[in-house]
N, C-alpha and C. Protein backbone atom coordinates (compact mmCIF):
# COMPACT_ATOMS: atom_id res chain seq x y z
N UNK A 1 -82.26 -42.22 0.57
CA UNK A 1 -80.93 -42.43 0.04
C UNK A 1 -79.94 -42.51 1.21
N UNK A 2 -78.86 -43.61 1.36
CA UNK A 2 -78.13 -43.58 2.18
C UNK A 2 -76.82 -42.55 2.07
N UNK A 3 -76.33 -42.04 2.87
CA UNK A 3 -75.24 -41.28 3.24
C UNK A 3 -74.23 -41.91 3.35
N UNK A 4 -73.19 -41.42 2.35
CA UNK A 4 -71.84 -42.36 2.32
C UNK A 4 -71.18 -41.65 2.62
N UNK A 5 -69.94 -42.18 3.95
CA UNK A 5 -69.26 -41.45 4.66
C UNK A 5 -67.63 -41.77 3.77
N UNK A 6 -67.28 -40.58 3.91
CA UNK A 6 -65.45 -40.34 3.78
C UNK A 6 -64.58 -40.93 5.45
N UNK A 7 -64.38 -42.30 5.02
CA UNK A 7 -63.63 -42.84 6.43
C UNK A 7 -62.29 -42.95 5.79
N UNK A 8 -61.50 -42.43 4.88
CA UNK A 8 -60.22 -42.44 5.02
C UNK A 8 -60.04 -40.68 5.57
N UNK A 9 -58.63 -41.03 7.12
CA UNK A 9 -58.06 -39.78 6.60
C UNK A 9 -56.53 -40.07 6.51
N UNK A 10 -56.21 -38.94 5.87
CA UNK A 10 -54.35 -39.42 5.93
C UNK A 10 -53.76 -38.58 6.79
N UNK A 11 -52.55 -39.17 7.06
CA UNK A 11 -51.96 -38.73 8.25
C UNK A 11 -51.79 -37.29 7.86
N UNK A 12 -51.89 -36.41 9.11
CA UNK A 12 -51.62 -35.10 9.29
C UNK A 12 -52.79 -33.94 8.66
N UNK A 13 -53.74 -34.75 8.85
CA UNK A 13 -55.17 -34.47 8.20
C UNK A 13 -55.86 -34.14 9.16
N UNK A 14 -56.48 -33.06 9.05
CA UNK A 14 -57.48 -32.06 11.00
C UNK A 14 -59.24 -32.73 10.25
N UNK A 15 -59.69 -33.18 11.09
CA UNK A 15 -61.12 -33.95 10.99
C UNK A 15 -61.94 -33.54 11.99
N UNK A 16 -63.32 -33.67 11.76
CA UNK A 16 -63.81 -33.52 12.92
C UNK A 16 -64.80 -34.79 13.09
N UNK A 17 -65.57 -35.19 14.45
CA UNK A 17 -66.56 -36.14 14.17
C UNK A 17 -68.29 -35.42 14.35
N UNK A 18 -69.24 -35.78 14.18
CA UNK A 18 -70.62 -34.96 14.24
C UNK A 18 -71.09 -36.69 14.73
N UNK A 19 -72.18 -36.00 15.38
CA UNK A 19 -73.29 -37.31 15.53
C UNK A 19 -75.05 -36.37 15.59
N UNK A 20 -75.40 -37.19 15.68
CA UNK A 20 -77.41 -36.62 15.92
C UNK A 20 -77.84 -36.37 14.42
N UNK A 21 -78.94 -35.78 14.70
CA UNK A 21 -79.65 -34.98 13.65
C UNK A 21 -80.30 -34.13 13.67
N UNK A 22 -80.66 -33.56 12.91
CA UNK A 22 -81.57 -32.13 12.99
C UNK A 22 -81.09 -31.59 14.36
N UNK A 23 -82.27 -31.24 15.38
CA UNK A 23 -81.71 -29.97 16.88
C UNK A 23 -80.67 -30.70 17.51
N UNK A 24 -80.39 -32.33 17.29
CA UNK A 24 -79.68 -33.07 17.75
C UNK A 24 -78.36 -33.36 16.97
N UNK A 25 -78.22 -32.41 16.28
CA UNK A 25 -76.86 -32.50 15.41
C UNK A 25 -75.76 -31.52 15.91
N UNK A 26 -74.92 -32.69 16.00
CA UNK A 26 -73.15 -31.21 16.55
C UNK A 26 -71.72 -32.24 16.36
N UNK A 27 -71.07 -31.26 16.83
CA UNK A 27 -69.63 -31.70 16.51
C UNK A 27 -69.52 -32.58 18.25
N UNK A 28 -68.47 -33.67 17.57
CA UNK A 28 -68.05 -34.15 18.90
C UNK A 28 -66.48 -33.47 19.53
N UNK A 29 -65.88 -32.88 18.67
CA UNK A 29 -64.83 -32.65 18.90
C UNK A 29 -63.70 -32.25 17.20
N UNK A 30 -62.92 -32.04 17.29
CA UNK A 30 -61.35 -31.94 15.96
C UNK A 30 -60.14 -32.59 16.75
N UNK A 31 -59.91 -33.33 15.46
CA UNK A 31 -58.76 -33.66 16.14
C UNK A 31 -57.97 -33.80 14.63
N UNK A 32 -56.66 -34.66 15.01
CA UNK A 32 -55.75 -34.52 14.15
C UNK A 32 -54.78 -35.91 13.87
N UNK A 33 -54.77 -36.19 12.82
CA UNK A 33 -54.81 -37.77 12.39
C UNK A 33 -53.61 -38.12 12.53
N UNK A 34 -52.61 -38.84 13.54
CA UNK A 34 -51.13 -39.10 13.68
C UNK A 34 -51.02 -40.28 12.81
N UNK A 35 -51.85 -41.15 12.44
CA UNK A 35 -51.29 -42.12 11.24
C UNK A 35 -52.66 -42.07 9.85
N UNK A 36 -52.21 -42.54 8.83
CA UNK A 36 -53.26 -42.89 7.92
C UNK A 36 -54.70 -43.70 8.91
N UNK A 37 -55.79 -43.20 8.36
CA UNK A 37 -56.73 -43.91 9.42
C UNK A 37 -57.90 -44.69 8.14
N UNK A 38 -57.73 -45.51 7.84
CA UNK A 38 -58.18 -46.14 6.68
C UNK A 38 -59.85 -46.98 7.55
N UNK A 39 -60.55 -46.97 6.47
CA UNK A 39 -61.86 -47.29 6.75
C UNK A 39 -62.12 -48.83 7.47
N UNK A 40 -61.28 -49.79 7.38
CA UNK A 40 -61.32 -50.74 8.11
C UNK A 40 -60.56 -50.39 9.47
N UNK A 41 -59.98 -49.80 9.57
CA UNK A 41 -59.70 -49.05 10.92
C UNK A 41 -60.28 -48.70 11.59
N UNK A 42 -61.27 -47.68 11.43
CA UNK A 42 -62.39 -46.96 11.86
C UNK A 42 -63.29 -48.37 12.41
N UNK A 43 -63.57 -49.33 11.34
CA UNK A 43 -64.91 -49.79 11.49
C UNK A 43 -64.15 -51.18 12.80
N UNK A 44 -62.97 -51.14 12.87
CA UNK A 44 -62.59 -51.90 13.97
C UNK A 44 -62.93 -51.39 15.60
N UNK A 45 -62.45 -50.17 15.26
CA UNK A 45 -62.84 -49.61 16.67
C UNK A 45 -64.26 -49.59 17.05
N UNK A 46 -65.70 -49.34 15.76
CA UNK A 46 -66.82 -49.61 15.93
C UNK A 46 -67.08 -50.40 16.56
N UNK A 47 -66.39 -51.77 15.96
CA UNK A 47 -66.94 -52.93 16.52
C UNK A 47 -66.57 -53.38 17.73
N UNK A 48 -65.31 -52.61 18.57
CA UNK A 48 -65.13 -52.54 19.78
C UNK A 48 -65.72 -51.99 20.46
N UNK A 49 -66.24 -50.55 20.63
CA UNK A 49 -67.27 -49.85 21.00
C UNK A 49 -68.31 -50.11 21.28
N UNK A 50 -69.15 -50.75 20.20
CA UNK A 50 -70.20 -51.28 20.04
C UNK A 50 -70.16 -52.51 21.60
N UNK A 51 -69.61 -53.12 21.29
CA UNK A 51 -69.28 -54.48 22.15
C UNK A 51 -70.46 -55.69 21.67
N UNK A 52 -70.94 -56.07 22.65
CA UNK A 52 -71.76 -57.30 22.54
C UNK A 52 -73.46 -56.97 22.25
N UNK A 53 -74.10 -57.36 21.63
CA UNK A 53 -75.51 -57.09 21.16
C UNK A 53 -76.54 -57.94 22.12
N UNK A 54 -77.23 -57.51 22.95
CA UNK A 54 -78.21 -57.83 24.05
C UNK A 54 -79.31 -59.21 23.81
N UNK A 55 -79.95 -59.43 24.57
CA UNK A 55 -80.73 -60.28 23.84
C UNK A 55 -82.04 -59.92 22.87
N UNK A 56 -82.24 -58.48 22.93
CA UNK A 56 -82.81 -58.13 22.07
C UNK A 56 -82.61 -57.53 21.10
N UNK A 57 -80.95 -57.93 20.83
CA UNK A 57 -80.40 -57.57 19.45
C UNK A 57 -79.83 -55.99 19.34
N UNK A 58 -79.93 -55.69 20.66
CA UNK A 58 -79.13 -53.86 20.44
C UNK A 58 -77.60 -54.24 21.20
N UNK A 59 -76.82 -53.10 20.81
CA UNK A 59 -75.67 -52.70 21.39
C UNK A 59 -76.05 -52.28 22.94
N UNK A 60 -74.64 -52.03 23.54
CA UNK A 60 -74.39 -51.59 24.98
C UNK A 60 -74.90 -49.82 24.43
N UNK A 61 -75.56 -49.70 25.36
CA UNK A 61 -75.73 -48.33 25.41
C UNK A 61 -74.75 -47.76 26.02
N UNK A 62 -74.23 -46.24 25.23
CA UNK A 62 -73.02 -45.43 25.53
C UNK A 62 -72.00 -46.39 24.40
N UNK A 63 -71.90 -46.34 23.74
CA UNK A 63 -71.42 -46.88 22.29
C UNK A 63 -70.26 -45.75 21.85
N UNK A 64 -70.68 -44.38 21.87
CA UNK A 64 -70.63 -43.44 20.91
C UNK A 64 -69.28 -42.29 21.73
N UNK A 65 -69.86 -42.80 23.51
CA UNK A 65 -68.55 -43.01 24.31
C UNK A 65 -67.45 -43.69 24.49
N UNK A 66 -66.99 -44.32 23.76
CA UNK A 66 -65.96 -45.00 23.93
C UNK A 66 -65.14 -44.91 22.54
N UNK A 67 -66.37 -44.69 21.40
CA UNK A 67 -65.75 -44.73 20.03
C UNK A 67 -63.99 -43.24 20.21
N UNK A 68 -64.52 -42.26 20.82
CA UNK A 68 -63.25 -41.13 20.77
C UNK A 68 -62.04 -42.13 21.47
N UNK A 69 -62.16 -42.32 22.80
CA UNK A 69 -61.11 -42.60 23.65
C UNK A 69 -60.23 -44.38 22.91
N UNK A 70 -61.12 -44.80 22.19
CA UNK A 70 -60.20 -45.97 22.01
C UNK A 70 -59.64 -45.26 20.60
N UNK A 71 -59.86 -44.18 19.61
CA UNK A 71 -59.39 -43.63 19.16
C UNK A 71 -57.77 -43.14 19.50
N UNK A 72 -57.87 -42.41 20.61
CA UNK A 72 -56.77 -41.57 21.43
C UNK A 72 -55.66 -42.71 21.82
N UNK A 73 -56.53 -44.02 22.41
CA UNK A 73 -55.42 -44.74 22.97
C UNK A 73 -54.83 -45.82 21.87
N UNK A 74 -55.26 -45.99 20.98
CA UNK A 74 -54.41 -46.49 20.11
C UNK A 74 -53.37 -45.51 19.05
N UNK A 75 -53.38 -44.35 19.68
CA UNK A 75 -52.30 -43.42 19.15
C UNK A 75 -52.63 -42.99 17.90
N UNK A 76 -53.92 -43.45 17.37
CA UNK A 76 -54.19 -42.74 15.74
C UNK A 76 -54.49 -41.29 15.58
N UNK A 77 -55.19 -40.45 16.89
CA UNK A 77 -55.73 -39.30 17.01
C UNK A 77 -55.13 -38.54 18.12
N UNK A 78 -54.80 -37.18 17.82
CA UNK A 78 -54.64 -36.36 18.60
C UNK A 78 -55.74 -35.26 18.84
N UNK A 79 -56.50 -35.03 19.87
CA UNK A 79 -57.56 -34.18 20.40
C UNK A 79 -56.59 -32.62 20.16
N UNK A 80 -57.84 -31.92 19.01
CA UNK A 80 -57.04 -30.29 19.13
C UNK A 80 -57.96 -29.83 19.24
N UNK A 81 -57.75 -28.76 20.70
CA UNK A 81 -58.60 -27.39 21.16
C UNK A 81 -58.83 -26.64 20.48
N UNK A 82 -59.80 -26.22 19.59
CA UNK A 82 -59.92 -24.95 18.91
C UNK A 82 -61.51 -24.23 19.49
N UNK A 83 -61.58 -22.96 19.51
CA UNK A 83 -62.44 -22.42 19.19
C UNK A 83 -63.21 -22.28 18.26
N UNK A 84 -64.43 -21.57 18.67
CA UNK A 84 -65.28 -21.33 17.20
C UNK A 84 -65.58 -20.15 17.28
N UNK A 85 -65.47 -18.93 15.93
CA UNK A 85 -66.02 -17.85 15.96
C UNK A 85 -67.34 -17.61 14.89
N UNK A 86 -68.11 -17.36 15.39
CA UNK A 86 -69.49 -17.17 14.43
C UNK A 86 -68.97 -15.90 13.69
N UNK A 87 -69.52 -15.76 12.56
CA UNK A 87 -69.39 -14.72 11.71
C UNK A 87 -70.71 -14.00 11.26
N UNK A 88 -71.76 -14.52 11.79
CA UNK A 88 -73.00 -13.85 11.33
C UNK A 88 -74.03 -14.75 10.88
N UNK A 89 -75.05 -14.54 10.53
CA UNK A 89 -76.05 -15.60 9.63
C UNK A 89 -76.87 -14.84 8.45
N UNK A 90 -77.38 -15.70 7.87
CA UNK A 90 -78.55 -15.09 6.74
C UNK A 90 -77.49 -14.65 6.05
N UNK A 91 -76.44 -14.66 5.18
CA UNK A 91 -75.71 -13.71 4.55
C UNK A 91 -75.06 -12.15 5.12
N UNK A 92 -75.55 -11.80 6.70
CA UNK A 92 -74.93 -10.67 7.26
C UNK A 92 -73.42 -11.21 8.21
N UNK A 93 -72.12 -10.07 7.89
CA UNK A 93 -71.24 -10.68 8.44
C UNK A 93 -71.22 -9.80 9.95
N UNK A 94 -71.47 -10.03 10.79
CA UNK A 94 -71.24 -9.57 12.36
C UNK A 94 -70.31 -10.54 13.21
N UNK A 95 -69.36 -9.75 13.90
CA UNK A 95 -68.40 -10.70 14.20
C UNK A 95 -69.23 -9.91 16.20
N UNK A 96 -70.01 -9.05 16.05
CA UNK A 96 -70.17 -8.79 17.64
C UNK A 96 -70.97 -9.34 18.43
């Protein structure tokens, strides 16, 4: 079954991005949406990112680098620092 992503956010909306899977799954960062960021938006910057497809039909490798920063420089996203505090696992709450 394919995974259908939520690519609208509206302005003043805190998001985060994830990439990988399984041991290879994490956050890339939070940030914070300075205009409406509507799904043909998103998939514009993809296709900038992406760039040109090789002769054996793949993208430029490092793709997934460029997707944040052309984010930032077209003024849609603001990068916010936050921490993370674990609270425990298995249902036990330990904050030590």
């Amino acid at each position: 079954m394919e995974k259908v992503q939520r690519l609208h956010v509206p302005a003043g909306k805190l998001f985060c991005l994830s990439r990988g899977e399984y041991s290879n799954y994490g956050y890339e960062g939070h940030f914070l949406a300075l205009v409406e960021i509507t799904p043909e938006m998103f998939r514009e910057v993809e296709a900038e990112a992406n760039g040109k497809k090789d002769d054996w039909g793949c993208y430029e490798y490092g793709a997934d680098d460029r997707f944040i920063p052309a984010l930032i420089r077209r003024g849609w996203v603001m990068d916010v620092d936050c921490i993370e505090i674990h609270t425990g696992s298995y249902g036990d709450l330990s904050l030590s």
